[in-house]
C-alpha atoms as a PDB file:
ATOM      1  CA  UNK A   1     -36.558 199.340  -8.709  1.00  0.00           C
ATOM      2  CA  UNK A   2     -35.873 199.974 -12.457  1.00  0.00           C
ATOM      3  CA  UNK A   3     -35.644 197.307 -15.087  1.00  0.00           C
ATOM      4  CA  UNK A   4     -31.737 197.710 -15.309  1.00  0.00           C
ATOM      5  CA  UNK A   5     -31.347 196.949 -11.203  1.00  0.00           C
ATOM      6  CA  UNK A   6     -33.860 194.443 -10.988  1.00  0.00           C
ATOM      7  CA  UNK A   7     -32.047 192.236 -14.207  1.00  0.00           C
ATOM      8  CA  UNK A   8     -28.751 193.093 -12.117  1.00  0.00           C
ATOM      9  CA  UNK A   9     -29.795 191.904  -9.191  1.00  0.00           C
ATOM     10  CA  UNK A  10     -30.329 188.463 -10.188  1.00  0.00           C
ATOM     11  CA  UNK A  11     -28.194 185.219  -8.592  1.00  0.00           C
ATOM     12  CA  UNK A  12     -24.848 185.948 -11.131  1.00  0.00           C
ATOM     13  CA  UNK A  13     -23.994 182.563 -10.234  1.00  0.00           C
ATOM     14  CA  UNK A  14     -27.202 181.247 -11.481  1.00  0.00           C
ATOM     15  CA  UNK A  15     -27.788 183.323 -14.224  1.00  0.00           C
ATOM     16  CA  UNK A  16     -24.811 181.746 -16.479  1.00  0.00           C
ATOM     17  CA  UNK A  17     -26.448 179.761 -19.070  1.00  0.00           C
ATOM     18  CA  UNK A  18     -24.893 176.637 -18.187  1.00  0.00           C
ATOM     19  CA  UNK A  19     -25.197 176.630 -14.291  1.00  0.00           C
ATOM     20  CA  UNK A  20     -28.709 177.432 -15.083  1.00  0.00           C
ATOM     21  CA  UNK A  21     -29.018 174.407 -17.149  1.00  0.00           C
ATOM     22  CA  UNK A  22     -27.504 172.258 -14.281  1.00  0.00           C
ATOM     23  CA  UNK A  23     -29.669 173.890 -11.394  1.00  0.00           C
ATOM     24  CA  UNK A  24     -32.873 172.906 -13.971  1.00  0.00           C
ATOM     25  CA  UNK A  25     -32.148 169.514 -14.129  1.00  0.00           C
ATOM     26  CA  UNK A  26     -31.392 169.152 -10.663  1.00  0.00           C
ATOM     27  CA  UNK A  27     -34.354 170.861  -9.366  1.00  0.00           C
ATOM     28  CA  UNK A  28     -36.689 168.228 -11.175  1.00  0.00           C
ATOM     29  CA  UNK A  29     -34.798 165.540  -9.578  1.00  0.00           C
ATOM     30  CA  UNK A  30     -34.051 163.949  -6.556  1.00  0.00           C
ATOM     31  CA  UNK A  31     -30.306 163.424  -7.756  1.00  0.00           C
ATOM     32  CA  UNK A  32     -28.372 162.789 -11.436  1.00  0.00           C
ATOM     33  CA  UNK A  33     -25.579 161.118 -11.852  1.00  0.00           C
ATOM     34  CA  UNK A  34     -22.653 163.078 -14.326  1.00  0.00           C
ATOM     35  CA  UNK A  35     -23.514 161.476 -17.190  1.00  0.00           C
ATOM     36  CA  UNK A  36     -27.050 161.934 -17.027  1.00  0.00           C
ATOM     37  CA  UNK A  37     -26.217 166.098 -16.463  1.00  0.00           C
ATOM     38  CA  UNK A  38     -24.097 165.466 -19.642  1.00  0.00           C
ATOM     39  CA  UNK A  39     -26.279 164.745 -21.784  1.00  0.00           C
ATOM     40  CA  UNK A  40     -28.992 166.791 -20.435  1.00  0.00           C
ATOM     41  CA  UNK A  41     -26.768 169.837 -20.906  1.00  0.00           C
ATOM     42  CA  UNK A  42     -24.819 169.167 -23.799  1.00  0.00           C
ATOM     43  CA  UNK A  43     -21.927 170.405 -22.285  1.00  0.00           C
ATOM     44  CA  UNK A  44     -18.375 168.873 -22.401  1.00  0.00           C
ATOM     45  CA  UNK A  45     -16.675 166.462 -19.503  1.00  0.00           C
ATOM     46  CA  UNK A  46     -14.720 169.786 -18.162  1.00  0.00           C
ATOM     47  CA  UNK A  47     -17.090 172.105 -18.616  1.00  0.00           C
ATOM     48  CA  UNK A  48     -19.738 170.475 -16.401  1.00  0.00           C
ATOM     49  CA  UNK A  49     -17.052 169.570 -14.118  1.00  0.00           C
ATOM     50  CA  UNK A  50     -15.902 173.040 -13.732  1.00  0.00           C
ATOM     51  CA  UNK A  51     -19.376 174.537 -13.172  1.00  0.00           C
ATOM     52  CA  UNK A  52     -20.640 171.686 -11.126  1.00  0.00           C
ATOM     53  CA  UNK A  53     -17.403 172.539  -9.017  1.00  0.00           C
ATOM     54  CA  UNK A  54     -18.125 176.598  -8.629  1.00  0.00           C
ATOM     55  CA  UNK A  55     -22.349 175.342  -7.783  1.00  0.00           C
ATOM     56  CA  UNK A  56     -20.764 173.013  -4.940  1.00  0.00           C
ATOM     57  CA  UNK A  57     -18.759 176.067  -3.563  1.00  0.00           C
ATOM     58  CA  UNK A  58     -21.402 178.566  -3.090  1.00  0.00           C
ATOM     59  CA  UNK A  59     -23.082 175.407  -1.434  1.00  0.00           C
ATOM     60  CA  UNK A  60     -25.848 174.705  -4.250  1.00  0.00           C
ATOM     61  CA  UNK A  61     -25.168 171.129  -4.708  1.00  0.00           C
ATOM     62  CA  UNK A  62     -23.383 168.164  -2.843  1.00  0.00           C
ATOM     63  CA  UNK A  63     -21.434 165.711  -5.114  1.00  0.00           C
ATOM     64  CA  UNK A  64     -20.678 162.214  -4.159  1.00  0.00           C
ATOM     65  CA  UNK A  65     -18.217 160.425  -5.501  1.00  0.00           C
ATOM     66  CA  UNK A  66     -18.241 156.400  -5.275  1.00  0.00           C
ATOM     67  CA  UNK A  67     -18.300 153.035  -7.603  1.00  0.00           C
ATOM     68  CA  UNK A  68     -20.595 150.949  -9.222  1.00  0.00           C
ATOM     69  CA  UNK A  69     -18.780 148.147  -9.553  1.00  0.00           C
ATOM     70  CA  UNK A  70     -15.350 149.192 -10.758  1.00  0.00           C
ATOM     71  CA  UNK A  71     -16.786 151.669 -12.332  1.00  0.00           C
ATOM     72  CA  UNK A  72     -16.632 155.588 -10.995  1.00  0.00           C
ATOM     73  CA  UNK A  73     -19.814 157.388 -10.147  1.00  0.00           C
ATOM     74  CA  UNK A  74     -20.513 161.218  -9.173  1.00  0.00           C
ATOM     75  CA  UNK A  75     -23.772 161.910  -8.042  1.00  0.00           C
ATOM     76  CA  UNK A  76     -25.260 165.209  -7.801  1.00  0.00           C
ATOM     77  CA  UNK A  77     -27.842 166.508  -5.586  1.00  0.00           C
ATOM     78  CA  UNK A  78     -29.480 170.204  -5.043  1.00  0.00           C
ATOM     79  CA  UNK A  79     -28.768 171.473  -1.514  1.00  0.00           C
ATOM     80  CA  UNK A  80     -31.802 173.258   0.415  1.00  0.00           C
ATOM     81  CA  UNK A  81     -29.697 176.455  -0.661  1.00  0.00           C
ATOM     82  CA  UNK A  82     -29.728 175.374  -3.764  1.00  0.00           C
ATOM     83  CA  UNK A  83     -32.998 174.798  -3.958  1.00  0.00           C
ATOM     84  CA  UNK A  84     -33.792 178.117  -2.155  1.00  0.00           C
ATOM     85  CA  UNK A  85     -31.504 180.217  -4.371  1.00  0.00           C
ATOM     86  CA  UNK A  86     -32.844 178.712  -7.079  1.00  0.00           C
ATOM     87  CA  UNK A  87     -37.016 179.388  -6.438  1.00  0.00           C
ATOM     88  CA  UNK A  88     -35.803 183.274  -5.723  1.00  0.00           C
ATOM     89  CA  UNK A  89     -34.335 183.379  -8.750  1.00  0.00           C
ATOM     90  CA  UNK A  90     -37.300 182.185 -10.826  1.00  0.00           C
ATOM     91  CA  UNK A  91     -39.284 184.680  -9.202  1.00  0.00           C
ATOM     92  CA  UNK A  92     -37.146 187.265  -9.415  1.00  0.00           C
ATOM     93  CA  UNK A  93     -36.664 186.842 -13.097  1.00  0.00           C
ATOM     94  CA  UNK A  94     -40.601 186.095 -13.656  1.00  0.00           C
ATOM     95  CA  UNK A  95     -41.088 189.358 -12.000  1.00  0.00           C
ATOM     96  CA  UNK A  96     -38.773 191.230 -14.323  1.00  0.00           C
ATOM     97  CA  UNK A  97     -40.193 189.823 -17.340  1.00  0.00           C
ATOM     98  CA  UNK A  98     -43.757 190.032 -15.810  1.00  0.00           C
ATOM     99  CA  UNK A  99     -42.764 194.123 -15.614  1.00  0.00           C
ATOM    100  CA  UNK A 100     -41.195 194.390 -19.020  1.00  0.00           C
END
């Protein structure tokens, strides 16, 4: 496979800097709450919404929704497909750059 196909080839989904940013955090961790992606990220309140909603979609993550108190909570958590699509991806992109 040539450089061009294997760089095309990678999760899309994934790729996109901020979903990427997400899927890093939650790989190190058992499960983050919103804020805690927030900050982690730097993105805004609908921007991490909005790409924590397309990751729960293709089945990447589970989000829970509850209280603390009064006080709303989303958890997030990296699904086994997640967490598969994820390690391909690494490799698939450290074997691109390992090739370049």
């Amino acid at each position: 496979m040539n450089e061009t196909n294997e760089i095309a080839s990678l999760d899309r989904l994934i790729h996109e800097p901020a979903r990427l940013a997400i899927l890093s955090v939650l790989y190190a961790v058992k499960e983050a709450d919103f804020l805690f992606l927030l900050r982690e990220t730097g993105l805004t309140k609908g921007n991490l919404s909005t790409h924590l909603s397309k990751l729960e979609a293709a089945g990447y993550i589970e989000i829970e929704k509850g209280y603390v108190g009064k006080l709303p909570q989303t958890l997030c958590r990296m699904t086994e497909q997640g967490r598969r699509a994820f390690d391909d991806y690494r490799k698939q992109l450290k074997d691109f750059l390992n090739n370049f």
